[in-house]
Protein backbone atom coordinates (compact mmCIF):
# COMPACT_ATOMS: atom_id res chain seq x y z
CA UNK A 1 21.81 1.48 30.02
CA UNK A 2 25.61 0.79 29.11
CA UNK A 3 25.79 -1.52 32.73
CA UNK A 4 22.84 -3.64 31.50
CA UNK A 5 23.86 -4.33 27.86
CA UNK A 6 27.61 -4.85 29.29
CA UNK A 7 26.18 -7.30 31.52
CA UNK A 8 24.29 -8.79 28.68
CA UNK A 9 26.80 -9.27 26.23
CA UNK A 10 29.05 -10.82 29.04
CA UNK A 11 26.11 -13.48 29.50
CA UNK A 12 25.91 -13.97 25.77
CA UNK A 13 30.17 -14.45 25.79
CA UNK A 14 29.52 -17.18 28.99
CA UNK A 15 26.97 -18.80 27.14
CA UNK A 16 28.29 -18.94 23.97
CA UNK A 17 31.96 -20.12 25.38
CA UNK A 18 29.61 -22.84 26.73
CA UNK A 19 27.76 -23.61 23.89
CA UNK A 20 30.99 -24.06 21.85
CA UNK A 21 31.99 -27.05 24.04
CA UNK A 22 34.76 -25.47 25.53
CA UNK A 23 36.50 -28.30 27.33
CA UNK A 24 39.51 -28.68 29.51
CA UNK A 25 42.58 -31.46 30.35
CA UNK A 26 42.19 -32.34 33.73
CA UNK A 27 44.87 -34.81 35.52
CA UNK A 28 44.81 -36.34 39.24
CA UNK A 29 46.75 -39.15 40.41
CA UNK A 30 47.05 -41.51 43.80
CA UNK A 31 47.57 -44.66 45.47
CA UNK A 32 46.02 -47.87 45.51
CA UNK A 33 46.71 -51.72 45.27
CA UNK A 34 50.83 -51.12 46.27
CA UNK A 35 51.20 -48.75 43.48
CA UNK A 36 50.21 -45.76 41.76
CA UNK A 37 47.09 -44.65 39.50
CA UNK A 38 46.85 -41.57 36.73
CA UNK A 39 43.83 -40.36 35.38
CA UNK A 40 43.27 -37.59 33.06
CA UNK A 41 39.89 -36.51 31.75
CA UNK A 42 38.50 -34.27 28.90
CA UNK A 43 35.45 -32.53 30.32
CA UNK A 44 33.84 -29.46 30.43
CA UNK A 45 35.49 -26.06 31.82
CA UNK A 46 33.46 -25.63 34.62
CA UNK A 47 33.50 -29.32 36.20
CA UNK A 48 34.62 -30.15 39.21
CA UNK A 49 37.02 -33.26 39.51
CA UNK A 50 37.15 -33.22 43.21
CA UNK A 51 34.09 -35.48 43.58
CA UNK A 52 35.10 -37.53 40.44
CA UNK A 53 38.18 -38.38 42.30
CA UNK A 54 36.95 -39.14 45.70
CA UNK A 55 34.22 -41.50 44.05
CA UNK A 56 37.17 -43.56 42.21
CA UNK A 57 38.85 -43.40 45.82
CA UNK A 58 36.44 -45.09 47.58
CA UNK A 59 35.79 -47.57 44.87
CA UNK A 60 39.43 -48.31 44.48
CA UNK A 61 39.71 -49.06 48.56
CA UNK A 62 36.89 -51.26 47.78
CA UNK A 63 38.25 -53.39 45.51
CA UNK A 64 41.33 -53.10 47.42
CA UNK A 65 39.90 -54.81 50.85
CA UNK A 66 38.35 -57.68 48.23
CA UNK A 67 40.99 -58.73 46.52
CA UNK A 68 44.72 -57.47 48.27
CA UNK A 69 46.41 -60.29 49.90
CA UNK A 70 48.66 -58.13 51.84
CA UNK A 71 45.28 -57.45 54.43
CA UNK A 72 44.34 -59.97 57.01
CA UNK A 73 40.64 -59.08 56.83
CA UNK A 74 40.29 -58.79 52.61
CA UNK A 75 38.21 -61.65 50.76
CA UNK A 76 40.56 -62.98 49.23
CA UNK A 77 42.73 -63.43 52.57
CA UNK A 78 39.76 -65.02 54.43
CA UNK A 79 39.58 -67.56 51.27
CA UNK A 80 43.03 -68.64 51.59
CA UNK A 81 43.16 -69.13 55.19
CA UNK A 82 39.77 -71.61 54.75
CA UNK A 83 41.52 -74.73 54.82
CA UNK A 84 38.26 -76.83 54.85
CA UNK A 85 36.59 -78.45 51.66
CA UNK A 86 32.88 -78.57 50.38
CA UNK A 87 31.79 -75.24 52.82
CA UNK A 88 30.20 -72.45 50.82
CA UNK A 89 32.50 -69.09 50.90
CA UNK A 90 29.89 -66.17 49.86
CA UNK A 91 31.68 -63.54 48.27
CA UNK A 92 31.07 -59.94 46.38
CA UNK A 93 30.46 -59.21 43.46
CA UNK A 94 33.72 -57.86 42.35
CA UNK A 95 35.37 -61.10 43.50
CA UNK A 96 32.65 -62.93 41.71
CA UNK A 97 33.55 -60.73 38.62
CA UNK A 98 37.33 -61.08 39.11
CA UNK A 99 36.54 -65.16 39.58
CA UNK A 100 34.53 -65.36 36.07
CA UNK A 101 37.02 -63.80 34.14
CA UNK A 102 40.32 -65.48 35.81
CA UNK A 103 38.32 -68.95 34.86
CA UNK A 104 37.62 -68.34 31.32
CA UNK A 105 41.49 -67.35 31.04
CA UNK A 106 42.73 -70.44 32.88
CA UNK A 107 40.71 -72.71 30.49
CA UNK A 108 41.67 -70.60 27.48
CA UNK A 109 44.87 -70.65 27.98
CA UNK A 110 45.73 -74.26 29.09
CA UNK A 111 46.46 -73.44 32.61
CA UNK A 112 48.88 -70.94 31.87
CA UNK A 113 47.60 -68.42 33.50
CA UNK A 114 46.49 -70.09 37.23
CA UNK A 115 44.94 -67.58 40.11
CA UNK A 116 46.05 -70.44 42.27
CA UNK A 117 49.90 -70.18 41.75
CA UNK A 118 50.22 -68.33 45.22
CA UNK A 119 52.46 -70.82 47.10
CA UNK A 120 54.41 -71.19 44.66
CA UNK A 121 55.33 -67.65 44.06
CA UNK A 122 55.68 -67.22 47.96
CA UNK A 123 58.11 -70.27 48.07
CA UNK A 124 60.47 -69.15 45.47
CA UNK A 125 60.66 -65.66 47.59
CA UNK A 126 58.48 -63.17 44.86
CA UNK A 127 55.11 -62.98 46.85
CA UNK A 128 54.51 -61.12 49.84
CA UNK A 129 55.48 -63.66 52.84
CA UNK A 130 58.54 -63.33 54.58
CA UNK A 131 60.47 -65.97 52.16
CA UNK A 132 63.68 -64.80 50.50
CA UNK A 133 64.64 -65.09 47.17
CA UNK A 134 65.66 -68.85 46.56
CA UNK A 135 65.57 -71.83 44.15
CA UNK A 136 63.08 -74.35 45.79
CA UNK A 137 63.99 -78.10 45.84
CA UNK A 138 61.90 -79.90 43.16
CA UNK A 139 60.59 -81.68 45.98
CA UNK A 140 59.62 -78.74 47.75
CA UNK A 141 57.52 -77.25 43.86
CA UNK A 142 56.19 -81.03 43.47
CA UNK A 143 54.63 -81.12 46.44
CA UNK A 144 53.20 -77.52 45.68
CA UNK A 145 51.93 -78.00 42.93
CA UNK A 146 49.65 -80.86 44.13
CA UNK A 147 47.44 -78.27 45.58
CA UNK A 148 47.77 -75.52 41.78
CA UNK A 149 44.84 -75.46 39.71
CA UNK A 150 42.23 -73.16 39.13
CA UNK A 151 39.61 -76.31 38.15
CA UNK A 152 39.93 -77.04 42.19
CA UNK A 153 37.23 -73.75 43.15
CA UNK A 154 33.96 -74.34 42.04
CA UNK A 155 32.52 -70.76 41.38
CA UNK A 156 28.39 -71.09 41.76
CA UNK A 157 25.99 -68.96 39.92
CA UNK A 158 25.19 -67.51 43.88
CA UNK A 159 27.63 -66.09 44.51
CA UNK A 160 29.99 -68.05 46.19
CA UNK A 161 32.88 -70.65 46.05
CA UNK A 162 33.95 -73.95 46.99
CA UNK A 163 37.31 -75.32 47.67
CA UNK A 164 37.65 -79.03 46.63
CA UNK A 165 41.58 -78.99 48.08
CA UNK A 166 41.58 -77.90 51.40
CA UNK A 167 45.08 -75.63 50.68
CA UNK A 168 43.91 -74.25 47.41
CA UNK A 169 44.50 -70.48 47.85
CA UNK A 170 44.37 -67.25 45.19
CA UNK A 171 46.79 -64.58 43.44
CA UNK A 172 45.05 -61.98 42.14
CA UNK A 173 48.37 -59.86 41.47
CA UNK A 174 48.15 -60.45 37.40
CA UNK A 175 44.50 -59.15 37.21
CA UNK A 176 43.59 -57.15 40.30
CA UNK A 177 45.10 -53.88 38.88
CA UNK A 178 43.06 -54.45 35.37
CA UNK A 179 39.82 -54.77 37.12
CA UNK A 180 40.51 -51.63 38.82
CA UNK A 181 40.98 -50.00 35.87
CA UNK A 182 37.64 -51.15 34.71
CA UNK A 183 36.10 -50.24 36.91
CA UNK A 184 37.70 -46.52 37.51
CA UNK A 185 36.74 -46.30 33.98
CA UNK A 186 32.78 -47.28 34.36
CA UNK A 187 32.69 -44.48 37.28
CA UNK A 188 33.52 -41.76 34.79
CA UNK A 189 31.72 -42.93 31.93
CA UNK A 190 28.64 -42.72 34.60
CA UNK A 191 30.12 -39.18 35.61
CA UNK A 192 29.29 -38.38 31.83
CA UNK A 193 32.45 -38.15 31.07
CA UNK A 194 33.33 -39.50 27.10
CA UNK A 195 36.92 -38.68 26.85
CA UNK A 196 39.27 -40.04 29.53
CA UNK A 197 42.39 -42.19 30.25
CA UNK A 198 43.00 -44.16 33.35
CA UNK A 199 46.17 -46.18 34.19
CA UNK A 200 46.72 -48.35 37.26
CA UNK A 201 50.76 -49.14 37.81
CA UNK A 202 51.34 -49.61 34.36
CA UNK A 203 47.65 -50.85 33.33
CA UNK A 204 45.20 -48.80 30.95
CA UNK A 205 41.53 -47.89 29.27
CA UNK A 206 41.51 -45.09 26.83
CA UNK A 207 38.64 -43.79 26.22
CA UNK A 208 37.65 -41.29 22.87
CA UNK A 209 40.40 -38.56 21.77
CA UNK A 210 42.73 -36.21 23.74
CA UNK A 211 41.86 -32.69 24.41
CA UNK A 212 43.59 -32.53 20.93
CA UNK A 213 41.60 -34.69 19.00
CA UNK A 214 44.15 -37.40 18.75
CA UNK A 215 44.41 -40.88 20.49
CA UNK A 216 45.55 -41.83 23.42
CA UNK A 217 49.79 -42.46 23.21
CA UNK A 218 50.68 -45.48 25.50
CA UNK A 219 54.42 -46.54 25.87
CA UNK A 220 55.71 -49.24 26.08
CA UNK A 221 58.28 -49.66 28.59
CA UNK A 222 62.14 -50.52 27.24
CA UNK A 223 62.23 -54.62 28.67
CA UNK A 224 65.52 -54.24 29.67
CA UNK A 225 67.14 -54.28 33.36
CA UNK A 226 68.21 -50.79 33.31
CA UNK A 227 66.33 -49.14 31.60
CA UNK A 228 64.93 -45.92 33.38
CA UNK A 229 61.11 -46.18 34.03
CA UNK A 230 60.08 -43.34 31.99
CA UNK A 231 62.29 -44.82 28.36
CA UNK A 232 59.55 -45.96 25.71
CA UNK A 233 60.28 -49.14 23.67
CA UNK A 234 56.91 -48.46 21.48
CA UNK A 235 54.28 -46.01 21.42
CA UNK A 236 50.67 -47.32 20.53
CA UNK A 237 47.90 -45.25 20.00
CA UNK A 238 44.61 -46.57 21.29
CA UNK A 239 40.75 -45.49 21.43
CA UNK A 240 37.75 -47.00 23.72
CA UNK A 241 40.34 -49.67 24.29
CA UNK A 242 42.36 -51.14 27.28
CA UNK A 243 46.19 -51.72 27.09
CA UNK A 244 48.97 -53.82 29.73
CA UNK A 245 51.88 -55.12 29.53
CA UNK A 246 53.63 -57.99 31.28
CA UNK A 247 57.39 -58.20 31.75
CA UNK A 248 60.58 -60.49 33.48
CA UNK A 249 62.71 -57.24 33.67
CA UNK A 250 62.10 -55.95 36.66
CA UNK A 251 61.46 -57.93 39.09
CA UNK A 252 63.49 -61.36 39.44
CA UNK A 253 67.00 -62.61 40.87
CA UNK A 254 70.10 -64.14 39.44
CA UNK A 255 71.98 -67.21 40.94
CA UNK A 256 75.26 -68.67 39.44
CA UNK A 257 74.95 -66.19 36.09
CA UNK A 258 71.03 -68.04 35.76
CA UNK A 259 68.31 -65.31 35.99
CA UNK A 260 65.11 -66.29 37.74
CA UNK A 261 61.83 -64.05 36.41
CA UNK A 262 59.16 -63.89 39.10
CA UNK A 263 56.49 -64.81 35.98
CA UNK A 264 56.13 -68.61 36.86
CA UNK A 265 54.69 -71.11 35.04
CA UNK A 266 51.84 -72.61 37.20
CA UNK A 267 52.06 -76.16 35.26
CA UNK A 268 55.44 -76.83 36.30
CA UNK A 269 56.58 -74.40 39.34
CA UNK A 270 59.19 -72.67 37.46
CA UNK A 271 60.41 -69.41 36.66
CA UNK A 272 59.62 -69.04 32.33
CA UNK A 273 63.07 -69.68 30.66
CA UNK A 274 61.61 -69.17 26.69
CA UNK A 275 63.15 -65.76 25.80
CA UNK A 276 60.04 -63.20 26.04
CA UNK A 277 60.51 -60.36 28.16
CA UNK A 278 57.38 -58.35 27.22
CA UNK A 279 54.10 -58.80 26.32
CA UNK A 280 51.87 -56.17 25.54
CA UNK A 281 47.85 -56.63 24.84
CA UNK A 282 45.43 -54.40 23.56
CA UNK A 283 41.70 -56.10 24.38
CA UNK A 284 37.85 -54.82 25.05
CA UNK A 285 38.59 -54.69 29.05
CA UNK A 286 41.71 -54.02 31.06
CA UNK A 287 40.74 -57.06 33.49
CA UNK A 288 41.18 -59.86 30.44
CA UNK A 289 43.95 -58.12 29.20
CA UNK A 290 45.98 -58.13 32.01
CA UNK A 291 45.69 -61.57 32.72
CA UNK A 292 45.85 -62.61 28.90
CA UNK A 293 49.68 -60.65 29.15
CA UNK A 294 50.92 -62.94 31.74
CA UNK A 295 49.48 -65.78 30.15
CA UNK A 296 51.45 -64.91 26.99
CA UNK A 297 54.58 -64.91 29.04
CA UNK A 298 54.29 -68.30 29.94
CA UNK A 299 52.95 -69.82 26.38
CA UNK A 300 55.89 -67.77 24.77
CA UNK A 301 56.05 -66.30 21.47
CA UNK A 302 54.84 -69.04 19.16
CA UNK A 303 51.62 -70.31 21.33
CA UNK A 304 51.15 -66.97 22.25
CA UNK A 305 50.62 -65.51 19.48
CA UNK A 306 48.69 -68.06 17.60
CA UNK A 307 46.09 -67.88 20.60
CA UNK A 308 45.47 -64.05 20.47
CA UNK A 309 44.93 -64.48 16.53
CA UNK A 310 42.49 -66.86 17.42
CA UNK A 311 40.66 -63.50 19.61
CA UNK A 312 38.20 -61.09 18.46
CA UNK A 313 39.19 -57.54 19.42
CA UNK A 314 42.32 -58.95 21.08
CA UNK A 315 45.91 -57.59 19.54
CA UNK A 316 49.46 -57.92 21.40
CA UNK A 317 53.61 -57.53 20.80
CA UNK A 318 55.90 -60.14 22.07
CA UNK A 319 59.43 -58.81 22.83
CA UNK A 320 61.84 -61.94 22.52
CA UNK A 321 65.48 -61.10 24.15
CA UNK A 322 68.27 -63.54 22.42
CA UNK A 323 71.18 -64.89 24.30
CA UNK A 324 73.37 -61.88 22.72
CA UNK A 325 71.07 -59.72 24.09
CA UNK A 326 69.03 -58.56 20.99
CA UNK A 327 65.64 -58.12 20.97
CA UNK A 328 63.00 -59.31 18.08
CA UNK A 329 59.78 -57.78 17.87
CA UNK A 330 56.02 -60.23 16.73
CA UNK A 331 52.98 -58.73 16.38
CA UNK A 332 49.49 -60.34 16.20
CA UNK A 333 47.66 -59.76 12.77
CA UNK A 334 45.91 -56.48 13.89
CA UNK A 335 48.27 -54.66 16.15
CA UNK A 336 49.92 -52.53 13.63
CA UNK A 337 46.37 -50.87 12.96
CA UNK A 338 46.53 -50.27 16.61
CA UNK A 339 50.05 -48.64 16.54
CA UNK A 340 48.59 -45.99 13.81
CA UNK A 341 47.43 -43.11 14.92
């Protein structure tokens, strides 16, 4: 008699720690796209991550053979080395998503932000060929830059593309990463999973609280040279919203006391020379947001920040270093709300 109402007040205890929505922290990381991903999830104690994470494995690879340029056999490699115009190139529908969203952000912004800038990243040594780091002749960008411009694919309805410059080619190193973290995201939220936060080197979607209750804390990398990887400029807190940054500090070259960022800007060929070192965007989707950061690199400060006030749900901070070295922090209207927990 003792054994069976033992037994049933430990069923009562399970179901009850159940019934309370007892939840747990759960955190698995790995690699993808040349870098690194972290996800943590709030679910419930007795869920098993393992499938979770092998699901956003395999999706990751596949976005990976799609849209890496570093593989001979990826979509986005087999585009480039088309060198024929007018001929239909079929493509997925990941690279048809990537496609609509890099368009809208090369018309919003002006051209500023260019999928097609490959060569000339390659020529001034920052993309993956063999080149070294170097300051191109002007005749060697001008004659580059004939063959930049997003306007020169046709994207169809169908599902495919069309070159209308036979050398037109595709970068899809300043949005890539955001899709991915899209995308990770819509895998859990199918998973049934409400409460989640998934980064892709450096790029994020936050979705709901912490196990806590609070937001999501996202830092903000310190934009300068030496700065250890791990030292937070600003901490934002964010919910059911995606978060990346863009910055000059890491990866670029100096040359007679001249530093050389490996942000270019498409309409010219050059390396940005107008002071910003950071940009940081909060938006609805990590895709447009991680383009929209590069962009604001190249508009700088002023025309950067008048076009995200001009944005529904779209918020960002511009870092501006000064020749002494200082740095001066702008905001768009609503990003202080965003920095409040």
């Amino acid at each position: 008699m003792k054994k069976c109402i033992s037994t049933t007040l430990l069923i009562f205890s399970l179901l009850l720690f159940v019934g309370c929505g007892f939840q747990k922290q759960v955190s698995f990381s790995g690699k993808t796209m040349g870098t690194t991903y972290h996800i943590t999830v709030v679910t419930g104690f007795f869920k098993n991550t393992k499938v979770l994470k092998d699901k956003i494995d395999m999706r990751l690879d596949e976005i990976n053979k799609s849209m890496s340029t570093y593989r001979k056999d990826s979509e986005i490699s087999r585009f480039n080395a088309l060198k024929q115009t007018g001929e239909k190139f079929y493509i997925s529908n990941d690279f048809f998503n990537v496609m609509t969203v890099a368009q809208n952000l090369y018309k919003l912004t002006g051209g500023a932000w260019d999928g097609t800038i490959e060569p000339l990243v390659n020529i001034w040594g920052f993309g993956n060929s063999e080149n070294k780091k170097r300051i191109p002749s002007k005749l060697e960008i001008d004659a580059l830059l004939a063959d930049i411009g997003f306007n020169n694919i046709e994207i169809s309805a169908n599902r495919y593309l069309v070159k209308r410059k036979a050398f037109i080619s595709l970068d899809f190193a300043s949005i890539a990463k955001g899709y991915g973290v899209d995308q990770v995201a819509a895998i859990i939220k199918m998973d049934g999973i409400k409460k989640f936060l998934v980064e892709i080197g450096g790029e994020v979607f936050a979705a709901g609280f912490r196990k806590d209750g609070k937001k999501w804390q996202i830092g903000i990398n310190n934009p300068l040279k030496d700065s250890p990887f791990d030292q937070v400029y600003k901490a934002v807190s964010i919910q059911d919203k995606a978060f990346a940054t863009s910055g000059d500090y890491r990866n670029y070259f100096e040359f007679e006391g001249k530093r050389f960022s490996h942000i270019l800007d498409p309409r010219n060929g050059y390396p940005i020379n107008n002071g910003v070192v950071s940009v940081s965007i909060v938006a609805d989707t990590c895709t447009f947001a991680d383009g929209l950061a590069t962009a604001v690199m190249v508009l700088g400060h002023k025309k950067g920040l008048e076009l995200v006030n001009s944005l529904d749900n779209t918020e960002c901070l511009i870092v501006v270093r000064a020749d002494d070295g200082t740095l001066t922090d702008y905001y768009s209207k609503g990003f202080i709300s965003q920095r409040k927990g």
